[in-house]
N, C-alpha and C. Protein backbone atom coordinates (compact mmCIF):
# COMPACT_ATOMS: atom_id res chain seq x y z
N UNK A 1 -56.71 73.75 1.60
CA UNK A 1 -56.84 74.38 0.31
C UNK A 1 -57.78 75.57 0.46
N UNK A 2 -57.79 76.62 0.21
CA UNK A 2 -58.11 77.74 0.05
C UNK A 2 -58.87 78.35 -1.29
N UNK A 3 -59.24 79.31 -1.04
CA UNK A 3 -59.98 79.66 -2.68
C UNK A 3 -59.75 81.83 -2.74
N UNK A 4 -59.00 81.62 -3.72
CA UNK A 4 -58.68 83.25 -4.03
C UNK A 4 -60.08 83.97 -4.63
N UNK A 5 -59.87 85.27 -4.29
CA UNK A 5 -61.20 86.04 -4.85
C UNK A 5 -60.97 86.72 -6.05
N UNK A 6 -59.18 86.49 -6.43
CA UNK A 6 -58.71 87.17 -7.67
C UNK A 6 -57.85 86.03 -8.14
N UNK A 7 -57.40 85.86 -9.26
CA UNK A 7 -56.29 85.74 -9.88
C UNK A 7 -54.80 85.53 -9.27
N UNK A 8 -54.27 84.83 -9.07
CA UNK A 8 -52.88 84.80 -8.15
C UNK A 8 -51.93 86.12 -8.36
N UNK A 9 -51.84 85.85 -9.79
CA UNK A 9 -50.63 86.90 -10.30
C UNK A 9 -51.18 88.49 -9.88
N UNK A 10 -52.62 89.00 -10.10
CA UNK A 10 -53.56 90.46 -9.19
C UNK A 10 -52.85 90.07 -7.55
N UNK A 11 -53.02 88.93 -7.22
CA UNK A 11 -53.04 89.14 -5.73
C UNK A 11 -51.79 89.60 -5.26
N UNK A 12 -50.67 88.60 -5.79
CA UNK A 12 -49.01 89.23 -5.93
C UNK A 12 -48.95 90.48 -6.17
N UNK A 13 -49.84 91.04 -7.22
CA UNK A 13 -49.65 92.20 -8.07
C UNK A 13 -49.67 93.14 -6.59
N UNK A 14 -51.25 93.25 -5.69
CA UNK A 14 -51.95 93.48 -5.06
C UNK A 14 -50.79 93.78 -3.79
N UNK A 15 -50.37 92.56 -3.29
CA UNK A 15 -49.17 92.91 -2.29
C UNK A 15 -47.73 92.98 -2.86
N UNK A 16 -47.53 93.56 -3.50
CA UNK A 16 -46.22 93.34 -4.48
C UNK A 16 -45.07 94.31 -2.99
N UNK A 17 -45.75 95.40 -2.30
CA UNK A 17 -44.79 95.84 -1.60
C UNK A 17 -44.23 94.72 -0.18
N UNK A 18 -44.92 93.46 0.11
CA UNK A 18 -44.88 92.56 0.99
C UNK A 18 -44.06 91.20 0.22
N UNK A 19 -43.93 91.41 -0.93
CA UNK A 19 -43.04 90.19 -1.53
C UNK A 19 -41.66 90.10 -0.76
N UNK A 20 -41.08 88.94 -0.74
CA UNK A 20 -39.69 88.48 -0.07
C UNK A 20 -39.00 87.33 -1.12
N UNK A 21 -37.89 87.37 -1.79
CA UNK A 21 -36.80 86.67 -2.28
C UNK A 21 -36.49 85.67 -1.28
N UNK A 22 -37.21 84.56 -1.21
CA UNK A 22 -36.98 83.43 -1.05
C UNK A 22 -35.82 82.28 -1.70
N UNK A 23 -34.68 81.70 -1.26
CA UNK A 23 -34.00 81.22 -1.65
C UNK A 23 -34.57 79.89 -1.51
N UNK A 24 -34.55 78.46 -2.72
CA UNK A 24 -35.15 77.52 -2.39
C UNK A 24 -33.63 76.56 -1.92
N UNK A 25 -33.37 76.04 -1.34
CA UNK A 25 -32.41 75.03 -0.82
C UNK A 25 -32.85 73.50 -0.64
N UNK A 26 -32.23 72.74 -1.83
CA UNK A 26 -32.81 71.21 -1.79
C UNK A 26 -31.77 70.46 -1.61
N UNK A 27 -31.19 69.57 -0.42
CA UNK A 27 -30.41 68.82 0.00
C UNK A 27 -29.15 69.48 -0.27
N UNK A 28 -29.15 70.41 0.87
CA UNK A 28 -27.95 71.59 0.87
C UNK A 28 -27.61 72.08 -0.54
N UNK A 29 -28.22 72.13 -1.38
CA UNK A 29 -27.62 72.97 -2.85
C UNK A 29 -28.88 73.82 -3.06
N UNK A 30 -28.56 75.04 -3.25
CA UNK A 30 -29.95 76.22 -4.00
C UNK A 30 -30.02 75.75 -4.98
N UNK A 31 -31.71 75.51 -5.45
CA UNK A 31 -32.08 75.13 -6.82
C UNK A 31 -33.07 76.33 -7.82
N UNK A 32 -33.41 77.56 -6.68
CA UNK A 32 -34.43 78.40 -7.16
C UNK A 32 -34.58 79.34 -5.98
N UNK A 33 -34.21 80.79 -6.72
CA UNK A 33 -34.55 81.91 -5.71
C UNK A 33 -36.07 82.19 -6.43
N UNK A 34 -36.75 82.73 -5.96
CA UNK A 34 -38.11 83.39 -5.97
C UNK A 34 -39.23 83.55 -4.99
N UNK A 35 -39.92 84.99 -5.97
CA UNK A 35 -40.35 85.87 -4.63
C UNK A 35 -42.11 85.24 -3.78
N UNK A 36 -42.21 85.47 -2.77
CA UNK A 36 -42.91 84.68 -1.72
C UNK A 36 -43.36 85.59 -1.15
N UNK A 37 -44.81 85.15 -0.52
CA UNK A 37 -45.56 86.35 0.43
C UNK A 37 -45.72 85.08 1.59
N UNK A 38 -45.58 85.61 2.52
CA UNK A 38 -45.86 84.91 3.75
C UNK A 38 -46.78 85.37 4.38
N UNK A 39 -47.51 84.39 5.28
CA UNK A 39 -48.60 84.53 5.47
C UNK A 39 -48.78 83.54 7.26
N UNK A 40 -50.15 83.39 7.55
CA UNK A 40 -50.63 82.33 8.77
C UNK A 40 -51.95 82.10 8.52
N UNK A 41 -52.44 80.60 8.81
CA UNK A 41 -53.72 80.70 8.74
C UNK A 41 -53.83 79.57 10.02
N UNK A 42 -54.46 79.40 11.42
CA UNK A 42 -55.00 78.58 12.34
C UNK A 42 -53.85 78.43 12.35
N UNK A 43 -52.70 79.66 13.19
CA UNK A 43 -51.62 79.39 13.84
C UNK A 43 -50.44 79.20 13.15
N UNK A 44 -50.38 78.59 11.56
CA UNK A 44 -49.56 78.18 11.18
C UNK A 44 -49.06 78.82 10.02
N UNK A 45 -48.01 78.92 9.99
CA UNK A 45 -47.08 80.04 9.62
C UNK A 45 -46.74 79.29 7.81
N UNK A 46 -46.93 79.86 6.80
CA UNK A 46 -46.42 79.45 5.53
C UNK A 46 -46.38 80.44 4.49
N UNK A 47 -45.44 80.47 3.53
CA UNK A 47 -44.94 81.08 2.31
C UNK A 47 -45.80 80.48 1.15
N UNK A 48 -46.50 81.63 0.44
CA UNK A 48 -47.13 81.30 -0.51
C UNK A 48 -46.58 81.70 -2.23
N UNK A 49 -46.41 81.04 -3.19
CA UNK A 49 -45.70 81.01 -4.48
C UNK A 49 -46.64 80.58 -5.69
N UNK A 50 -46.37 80.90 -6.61
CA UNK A 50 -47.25 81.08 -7.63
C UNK A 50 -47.10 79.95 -7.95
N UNK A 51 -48.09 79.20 -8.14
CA UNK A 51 -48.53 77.86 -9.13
C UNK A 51 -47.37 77.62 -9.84
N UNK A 52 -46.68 76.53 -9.72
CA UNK A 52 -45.82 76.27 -10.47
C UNK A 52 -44.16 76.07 -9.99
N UNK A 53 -44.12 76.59 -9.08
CA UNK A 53 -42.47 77.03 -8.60
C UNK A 53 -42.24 75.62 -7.74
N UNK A 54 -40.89 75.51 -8.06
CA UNK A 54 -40.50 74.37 -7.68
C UNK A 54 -40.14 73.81 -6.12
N UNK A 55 -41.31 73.96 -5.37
CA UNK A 55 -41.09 74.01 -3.61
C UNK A 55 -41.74 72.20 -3.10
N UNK A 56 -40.49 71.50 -2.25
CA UNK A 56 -41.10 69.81 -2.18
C UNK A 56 -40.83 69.80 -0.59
N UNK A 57 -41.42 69.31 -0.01
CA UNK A 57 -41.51 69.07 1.46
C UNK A 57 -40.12 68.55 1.61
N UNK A 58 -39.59 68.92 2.60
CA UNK A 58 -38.07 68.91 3.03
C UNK A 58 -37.16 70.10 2.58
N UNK A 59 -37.65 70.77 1.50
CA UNK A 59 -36.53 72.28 1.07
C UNK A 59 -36.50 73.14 2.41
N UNK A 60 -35.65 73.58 2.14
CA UNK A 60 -35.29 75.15 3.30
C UNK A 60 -35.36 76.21 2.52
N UNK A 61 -36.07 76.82 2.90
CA UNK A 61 -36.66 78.56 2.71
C UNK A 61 -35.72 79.55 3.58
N UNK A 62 -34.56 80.25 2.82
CA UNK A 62 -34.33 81.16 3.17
C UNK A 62 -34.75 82.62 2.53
N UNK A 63 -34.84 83.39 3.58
CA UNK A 63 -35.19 85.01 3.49
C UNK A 63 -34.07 85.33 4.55
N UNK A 64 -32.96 86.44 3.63
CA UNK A 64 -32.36 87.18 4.69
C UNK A 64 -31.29 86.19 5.67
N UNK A 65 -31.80 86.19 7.17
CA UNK A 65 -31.21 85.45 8.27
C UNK A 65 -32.07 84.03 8.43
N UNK A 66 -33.10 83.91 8.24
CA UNK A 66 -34.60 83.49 8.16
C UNK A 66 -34.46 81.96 7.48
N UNK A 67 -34.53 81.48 8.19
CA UNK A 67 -34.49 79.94 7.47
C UNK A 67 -35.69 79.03 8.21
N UNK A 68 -36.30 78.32 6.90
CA UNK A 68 -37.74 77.49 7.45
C UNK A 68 -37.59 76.12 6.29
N UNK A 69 -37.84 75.47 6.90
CA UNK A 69 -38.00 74.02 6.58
C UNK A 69 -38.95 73.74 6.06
N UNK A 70 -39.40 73.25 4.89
CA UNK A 70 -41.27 72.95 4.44
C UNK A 70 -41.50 71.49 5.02
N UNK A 71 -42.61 71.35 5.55
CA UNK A 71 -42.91 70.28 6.21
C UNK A 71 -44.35 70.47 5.76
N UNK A 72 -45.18 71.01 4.81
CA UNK A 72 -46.51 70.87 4.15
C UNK A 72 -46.51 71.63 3.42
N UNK A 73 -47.46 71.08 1.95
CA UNK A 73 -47.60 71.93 1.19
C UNK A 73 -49.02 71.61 0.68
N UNK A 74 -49.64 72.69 0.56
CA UNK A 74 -51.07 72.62 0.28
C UNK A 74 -50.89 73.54 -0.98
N UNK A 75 -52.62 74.12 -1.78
CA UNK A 75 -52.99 74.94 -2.94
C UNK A 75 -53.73 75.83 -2.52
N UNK A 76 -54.08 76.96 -3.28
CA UNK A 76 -55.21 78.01 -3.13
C UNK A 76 -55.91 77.90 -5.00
N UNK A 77 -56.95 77.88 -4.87
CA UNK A 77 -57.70 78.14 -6.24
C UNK A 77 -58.17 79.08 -6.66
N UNK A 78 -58.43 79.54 -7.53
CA UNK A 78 -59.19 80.63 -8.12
C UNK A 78 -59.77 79.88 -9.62
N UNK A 79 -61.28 80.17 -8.98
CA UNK A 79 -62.04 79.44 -10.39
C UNK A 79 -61.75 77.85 -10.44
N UNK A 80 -61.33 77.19 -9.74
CA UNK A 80 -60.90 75.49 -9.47
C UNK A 80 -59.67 75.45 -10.02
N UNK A 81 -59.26 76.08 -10.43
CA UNK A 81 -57.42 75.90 -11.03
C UNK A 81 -56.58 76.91 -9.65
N UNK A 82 -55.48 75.78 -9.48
CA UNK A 82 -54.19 75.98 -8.49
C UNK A 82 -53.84 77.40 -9.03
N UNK A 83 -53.60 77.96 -8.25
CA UNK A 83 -52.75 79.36 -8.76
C UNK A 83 -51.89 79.33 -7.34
N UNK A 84 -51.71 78.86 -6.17
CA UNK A 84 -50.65 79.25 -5.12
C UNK A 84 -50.73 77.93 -4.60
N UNK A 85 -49.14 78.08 -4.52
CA UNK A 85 -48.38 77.05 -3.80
C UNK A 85 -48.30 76.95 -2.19
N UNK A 86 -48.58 76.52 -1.21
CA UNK A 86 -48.34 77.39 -0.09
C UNK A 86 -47.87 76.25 0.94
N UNK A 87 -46.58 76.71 1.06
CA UNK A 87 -45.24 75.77 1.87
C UNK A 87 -45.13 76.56 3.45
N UNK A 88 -45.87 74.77 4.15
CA UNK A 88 -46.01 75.48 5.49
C UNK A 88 -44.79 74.81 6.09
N UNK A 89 -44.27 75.88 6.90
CA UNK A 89 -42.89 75.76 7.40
C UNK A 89 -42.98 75.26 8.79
N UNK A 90 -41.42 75.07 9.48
CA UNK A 90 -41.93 74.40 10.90
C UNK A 90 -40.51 74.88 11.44
């Protein structure tokens, strides 16, 4: 878990030219496209989403050609409230 120095929606705002249309895929059927910043922290590679979006360990994350599996999902805070979702892929 992590801790933001802004607001989630500023930080999106902030990298808005690095956003990616993430397709969510839950037991082979899309249930939710939306947009995702990807990221790494100690090697490990994960897509981060605004508080709230519907991402559960086992979905597939497509971008593009780009397909990732969530196999963890942790939070980032700002002020002690969740504002990012962040689905680490494998």
């Amino acid at each position: 878990m992590g801790i933001l120095p802004v607001p989630a929606k500023q930080y999106f705002s902030d990298f808005a030219f690095d956003l990616v249309d993430y397709q969510v895929i839950r037991k082979g059927k899309p249930v939710a496209t939306m947009k995702g910043l990807s990221n790494s922290s100690h090697g490990q590679q994960f897509v981060s989403f605004l508080y709230g979006a519907d991402i559960q360990v086992g979905d597939m994350l497509q971008a593009g050609a780009s397909v990732a599996v969530v196999s963890r999902i942790d939070y980032d805070t700002y002020n002690g409230q969740k504002q990012l979702i962040n689905a680490y892929a494998r």
